[in-house]
PDB file of N, CA and C in Angstrom:
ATOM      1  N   UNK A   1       0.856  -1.174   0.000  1.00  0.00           N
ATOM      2  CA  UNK A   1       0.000   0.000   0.000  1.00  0.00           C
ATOM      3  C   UNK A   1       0.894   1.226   0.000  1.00  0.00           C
ATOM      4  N   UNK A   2       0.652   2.314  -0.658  1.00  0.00           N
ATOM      5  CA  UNK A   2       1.398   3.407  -0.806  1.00  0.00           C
ATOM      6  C   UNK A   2       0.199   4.677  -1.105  1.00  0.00           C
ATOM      7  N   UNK A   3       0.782   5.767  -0.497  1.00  0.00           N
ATOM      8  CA  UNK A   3      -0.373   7.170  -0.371  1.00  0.00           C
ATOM      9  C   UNK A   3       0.680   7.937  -0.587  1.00  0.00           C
ATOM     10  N   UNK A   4       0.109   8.802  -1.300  1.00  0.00           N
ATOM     11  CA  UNK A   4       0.164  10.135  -2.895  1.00  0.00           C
ATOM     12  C   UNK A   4      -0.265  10.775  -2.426  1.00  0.00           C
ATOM     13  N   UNK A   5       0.638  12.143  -1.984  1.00  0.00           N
ATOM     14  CA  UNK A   5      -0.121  13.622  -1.575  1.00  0.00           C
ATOM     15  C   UNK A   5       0.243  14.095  -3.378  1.00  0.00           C
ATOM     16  N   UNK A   6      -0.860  14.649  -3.721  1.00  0.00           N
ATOM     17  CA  UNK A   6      -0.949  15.453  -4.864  1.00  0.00           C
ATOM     18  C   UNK A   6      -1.620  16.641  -4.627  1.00  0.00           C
ATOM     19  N   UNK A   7      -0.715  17.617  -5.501  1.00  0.00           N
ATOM     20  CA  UNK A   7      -1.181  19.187  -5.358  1.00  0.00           C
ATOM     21  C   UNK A   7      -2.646  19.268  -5.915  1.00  0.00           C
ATOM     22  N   UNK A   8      -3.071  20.026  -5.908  1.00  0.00           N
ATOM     23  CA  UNK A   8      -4.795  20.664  -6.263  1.00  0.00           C
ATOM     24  C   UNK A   8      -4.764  20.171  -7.409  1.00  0.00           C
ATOM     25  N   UNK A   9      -3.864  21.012  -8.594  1.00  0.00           N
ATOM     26  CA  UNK A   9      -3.890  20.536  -9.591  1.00  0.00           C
ATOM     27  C   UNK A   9      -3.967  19.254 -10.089  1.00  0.00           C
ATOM     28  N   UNK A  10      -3.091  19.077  -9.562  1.00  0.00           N
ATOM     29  CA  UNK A  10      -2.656  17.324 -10.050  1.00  0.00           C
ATOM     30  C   UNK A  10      -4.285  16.657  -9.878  1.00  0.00           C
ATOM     31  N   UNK A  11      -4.587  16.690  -8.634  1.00  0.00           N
ATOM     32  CA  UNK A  11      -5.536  16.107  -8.150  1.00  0.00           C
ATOM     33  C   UNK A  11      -7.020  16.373  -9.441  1.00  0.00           C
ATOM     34  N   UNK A  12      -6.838  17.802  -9.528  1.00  0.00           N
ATOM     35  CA  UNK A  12      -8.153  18.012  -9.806  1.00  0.00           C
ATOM     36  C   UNK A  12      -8.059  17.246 -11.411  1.00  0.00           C
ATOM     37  N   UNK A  13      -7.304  16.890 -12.309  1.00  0.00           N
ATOM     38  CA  UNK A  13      -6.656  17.025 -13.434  1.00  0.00           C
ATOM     39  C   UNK A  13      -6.698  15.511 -13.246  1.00  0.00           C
ATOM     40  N   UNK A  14      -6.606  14.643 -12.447  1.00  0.00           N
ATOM     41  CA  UNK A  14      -6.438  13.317 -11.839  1.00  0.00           C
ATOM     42  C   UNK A  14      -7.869  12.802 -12.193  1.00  0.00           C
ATOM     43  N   UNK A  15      -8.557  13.837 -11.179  1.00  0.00           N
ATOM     44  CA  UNK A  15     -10.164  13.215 -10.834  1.00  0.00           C
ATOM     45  C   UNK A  15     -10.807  13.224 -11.862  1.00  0.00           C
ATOM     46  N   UNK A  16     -10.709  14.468 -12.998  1.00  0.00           N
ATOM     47  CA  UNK A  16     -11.520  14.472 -14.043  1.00  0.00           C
ATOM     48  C   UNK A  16     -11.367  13.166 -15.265  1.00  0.00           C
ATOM     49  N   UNK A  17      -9.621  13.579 -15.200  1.00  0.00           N
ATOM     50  CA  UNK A  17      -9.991  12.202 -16.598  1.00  0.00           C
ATOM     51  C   UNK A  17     -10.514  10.907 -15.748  1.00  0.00           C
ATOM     52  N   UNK A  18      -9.855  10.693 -14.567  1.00  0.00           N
ATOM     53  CA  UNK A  18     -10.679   9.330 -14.326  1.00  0.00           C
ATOM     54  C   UNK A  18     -12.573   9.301 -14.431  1.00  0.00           C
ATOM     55  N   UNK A  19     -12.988  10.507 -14.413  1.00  0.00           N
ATOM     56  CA  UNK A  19     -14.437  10.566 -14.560  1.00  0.00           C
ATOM     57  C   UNK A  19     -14.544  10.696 -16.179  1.00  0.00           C
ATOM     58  N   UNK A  20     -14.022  11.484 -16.851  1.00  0.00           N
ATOM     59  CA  UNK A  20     -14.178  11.451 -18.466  1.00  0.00           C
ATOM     60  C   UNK A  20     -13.908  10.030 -18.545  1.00  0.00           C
ATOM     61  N   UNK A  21     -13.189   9.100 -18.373  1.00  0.00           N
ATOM     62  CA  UNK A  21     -13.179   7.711 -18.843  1.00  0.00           C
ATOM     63  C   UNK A  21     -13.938   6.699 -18.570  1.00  0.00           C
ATOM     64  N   UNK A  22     -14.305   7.147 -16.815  1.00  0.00           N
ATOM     65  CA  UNK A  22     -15.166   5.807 -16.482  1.00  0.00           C
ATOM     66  C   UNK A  22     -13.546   5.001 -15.551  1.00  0.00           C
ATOM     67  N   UNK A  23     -12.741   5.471 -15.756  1.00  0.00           N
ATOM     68  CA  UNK A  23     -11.188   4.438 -14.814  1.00  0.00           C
ATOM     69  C   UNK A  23     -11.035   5.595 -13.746  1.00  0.00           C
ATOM     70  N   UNK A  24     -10.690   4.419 -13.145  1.00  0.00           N
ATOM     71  CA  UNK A  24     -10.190   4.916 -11.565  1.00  0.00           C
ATOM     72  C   UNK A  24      -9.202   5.605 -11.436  1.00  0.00           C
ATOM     73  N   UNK A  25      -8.825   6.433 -10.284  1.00  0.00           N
ATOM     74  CA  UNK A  25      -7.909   7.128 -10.288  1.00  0.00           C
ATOM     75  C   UNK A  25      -6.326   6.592 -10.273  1.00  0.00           C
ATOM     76  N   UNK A  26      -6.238   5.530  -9.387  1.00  0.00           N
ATOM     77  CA  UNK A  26      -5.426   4.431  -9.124  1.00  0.00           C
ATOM     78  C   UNK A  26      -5.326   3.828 -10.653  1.00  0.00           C
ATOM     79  N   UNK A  27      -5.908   3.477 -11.727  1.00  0.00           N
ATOM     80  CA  UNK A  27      -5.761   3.247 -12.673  1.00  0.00           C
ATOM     81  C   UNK A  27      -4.605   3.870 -13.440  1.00  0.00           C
ATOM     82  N   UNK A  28      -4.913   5.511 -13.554  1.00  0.00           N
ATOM     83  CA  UNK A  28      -3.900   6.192 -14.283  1.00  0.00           C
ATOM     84  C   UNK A  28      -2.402   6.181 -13.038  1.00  0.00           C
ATOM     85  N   UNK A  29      -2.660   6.572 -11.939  1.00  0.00           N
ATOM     86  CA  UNK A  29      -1.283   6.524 -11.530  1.00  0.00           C
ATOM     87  C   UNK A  29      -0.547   5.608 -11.513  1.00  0.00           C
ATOM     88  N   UNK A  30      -0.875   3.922 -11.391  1.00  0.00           N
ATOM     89  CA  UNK A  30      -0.300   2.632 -12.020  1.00  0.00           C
ATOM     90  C   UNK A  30       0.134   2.666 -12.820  1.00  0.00           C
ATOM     91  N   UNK A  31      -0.454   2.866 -14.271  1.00  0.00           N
ATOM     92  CA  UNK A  31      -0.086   3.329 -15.496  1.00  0.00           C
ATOM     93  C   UNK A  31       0.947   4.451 -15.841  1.00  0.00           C
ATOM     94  N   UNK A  32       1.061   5.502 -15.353  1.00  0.00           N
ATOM     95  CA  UNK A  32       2.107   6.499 -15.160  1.00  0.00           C
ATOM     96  C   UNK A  32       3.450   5.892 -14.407  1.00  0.00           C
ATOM     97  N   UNK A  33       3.255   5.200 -13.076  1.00  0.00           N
ATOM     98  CA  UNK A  33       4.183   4.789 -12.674  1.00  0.00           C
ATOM     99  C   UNK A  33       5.144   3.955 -13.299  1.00  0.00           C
ATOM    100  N   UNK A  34       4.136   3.215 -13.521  1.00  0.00           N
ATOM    101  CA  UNK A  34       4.820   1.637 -14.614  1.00  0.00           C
ATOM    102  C   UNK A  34       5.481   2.345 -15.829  1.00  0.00           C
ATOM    103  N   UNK A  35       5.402   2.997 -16.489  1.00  0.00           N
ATOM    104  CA  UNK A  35       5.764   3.983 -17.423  1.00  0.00           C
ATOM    105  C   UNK A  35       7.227   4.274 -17.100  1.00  0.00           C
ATOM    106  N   UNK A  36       7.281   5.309 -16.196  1.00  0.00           N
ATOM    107  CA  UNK A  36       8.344   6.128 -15.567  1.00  0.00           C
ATOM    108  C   UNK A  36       9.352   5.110 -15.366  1.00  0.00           C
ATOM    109  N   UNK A  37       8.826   4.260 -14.194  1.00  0.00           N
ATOM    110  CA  UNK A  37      10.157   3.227 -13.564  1.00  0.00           C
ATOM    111  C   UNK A  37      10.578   2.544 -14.958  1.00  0.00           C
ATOM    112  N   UNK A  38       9.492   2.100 -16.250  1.00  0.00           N
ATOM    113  CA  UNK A  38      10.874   1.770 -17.186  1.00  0.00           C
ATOM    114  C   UNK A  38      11.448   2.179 -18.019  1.00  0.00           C
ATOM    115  N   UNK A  39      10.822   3.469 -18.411  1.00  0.00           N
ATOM    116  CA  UNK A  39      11.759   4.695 -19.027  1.00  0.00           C
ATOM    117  C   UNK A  39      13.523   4.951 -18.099  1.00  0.00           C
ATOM    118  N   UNK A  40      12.626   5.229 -16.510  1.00  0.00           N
ATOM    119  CA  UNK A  40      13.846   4.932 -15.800  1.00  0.00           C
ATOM    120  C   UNK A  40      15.201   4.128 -15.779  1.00  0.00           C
ATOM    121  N   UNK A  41      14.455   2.737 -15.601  1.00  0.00           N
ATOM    122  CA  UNK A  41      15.575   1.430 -16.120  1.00  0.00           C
ATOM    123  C   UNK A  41      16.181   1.479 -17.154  1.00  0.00           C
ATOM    124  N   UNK A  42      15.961   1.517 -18.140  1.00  0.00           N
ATOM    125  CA  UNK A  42      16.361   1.957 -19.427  1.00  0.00           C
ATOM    126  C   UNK A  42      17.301   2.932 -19.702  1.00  0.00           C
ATOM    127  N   UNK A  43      17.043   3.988 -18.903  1.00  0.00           N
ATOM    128  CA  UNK A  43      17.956   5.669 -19.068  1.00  0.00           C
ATOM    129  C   UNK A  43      19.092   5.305 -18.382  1.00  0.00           C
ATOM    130  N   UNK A  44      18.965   4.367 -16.956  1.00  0.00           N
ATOM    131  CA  UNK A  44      19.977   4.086 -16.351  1.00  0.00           C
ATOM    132  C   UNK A  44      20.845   2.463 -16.512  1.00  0.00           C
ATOM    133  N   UNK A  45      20.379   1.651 -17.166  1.00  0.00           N
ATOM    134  CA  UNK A  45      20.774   0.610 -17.828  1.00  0.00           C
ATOM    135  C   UNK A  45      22.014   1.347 -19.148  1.00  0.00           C
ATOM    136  N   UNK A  46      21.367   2.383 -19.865  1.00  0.00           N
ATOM    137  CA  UNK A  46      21.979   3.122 -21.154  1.00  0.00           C
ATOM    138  C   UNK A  46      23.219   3.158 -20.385  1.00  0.00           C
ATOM    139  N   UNK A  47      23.119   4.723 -19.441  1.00  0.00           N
ATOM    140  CA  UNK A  47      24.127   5.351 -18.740  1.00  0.00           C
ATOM    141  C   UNK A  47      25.319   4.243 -18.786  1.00  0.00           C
ATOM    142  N   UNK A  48      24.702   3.202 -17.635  1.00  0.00           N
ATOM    143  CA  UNK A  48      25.978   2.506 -16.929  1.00  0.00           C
ATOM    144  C   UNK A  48      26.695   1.541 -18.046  1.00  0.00           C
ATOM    145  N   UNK A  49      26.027   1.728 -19.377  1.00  0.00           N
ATOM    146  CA  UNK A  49      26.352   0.718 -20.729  1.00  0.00           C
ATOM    147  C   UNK A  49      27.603   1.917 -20.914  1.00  0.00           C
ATOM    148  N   UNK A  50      27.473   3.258 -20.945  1.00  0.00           N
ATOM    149  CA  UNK A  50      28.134   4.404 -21.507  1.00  0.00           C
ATOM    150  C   UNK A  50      29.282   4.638 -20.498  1.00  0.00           C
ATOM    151  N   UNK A  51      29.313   4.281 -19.455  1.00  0.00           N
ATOM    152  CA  UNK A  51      30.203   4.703 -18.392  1.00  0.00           C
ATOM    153  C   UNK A  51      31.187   3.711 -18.392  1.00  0.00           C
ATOM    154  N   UNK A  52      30.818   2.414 -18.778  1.00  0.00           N
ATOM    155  CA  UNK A  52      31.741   1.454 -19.246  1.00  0.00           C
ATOM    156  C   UNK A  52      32.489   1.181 -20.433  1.00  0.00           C
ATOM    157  N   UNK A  53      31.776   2.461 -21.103  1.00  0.00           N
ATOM    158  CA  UNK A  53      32.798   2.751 -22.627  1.00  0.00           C
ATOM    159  C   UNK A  53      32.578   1.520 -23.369  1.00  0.00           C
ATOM    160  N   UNK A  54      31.017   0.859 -23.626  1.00  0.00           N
ATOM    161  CA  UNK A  54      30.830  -0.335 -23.973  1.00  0.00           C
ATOM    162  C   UNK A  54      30.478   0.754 -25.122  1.00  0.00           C
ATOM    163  N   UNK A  55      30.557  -0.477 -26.502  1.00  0.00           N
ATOM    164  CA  UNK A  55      30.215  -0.071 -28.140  1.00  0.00           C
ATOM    165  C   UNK A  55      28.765   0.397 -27.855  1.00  0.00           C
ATOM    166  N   UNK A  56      28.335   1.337 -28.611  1.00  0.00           N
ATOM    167  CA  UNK A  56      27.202   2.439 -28.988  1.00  0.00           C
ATOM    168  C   UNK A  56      26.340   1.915 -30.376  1.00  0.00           C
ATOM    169  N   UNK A  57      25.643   2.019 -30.767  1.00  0.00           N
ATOM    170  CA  UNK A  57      24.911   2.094 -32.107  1.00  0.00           C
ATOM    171  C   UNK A  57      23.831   3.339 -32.120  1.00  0.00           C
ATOM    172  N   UNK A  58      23.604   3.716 -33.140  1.00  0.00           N
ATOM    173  CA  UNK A  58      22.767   4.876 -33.446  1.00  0.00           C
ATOM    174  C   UNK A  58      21.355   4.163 -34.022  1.00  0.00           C
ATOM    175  N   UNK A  59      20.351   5.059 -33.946  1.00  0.00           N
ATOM    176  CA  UNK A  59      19.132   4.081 -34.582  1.00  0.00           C
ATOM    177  C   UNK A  59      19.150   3.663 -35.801  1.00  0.00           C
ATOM    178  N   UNK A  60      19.615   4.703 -36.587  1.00  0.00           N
ATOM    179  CA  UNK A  60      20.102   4.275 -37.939  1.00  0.00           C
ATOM    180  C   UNK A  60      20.574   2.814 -38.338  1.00  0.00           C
ATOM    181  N   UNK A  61      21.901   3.084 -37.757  1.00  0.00           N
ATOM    182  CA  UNK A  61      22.836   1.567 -37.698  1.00  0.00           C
ATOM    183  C   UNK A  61      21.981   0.085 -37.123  1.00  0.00           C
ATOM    184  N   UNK A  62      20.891   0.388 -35.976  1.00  0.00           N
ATOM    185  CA  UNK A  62      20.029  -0.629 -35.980  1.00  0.00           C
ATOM    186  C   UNK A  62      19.140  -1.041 -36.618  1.00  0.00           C
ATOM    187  N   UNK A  63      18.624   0.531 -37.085  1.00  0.00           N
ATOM    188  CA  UNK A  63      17.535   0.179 -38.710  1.00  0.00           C
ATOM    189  C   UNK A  63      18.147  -0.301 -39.735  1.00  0.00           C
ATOM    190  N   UNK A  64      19.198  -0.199 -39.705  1.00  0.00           N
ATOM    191  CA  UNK A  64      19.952  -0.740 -41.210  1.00  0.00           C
ATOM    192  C   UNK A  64      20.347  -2.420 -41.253  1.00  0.00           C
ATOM    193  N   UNK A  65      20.819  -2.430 -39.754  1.00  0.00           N
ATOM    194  CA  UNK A  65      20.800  -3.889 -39.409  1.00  0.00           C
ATOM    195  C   UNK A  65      19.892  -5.175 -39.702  1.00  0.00           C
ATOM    196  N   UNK A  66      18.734  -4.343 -39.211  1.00  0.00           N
ATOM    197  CA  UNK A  66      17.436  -4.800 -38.877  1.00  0.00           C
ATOM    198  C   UNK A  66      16.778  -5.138 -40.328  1.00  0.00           C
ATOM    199  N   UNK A  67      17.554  -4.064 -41.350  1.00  0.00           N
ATOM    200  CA  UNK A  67      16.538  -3.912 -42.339  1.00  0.00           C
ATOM    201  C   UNK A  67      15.021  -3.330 -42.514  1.00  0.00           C
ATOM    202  N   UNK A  68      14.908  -2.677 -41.221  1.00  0.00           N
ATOM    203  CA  UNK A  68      13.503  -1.635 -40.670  1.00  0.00           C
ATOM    204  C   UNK A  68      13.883  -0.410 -41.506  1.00  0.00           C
TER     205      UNK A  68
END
């Protein structure tokens, strides 16, 4: 269990779309969270790939790979 102080805004901006949709409020912040933490992992998985001076590719070079 975990409790979210959110500013007015947030809140009020919170409550509505969960009422424009019909989903719960807890719905979108799950969804946001889950989001973040693996954008997170990712940004910091990159980093510590970069700090180890491990080989790089550009998207290009993977699209080209890929043939995408």
């Amino acid at each position: 269990m975990l409790t979210v102080r959110l500013d007015p805004t947030q809140e009020a901006l919170l409550s509505r779309l969960a009422s424009d949709t019909g989903r719960s409020k807890s719905f979108y912040v799950k969804e946001a969270l889950g989001r973040y933490l693996e954008d997170r992992a990712d940004y910091l998985t990159s980093l510590a790939a970069l700090e180890r001076n491990e080989e790089t590719f550009s998207a290009a070079e993977i699209r080209r790979t890929l043939g995408v």
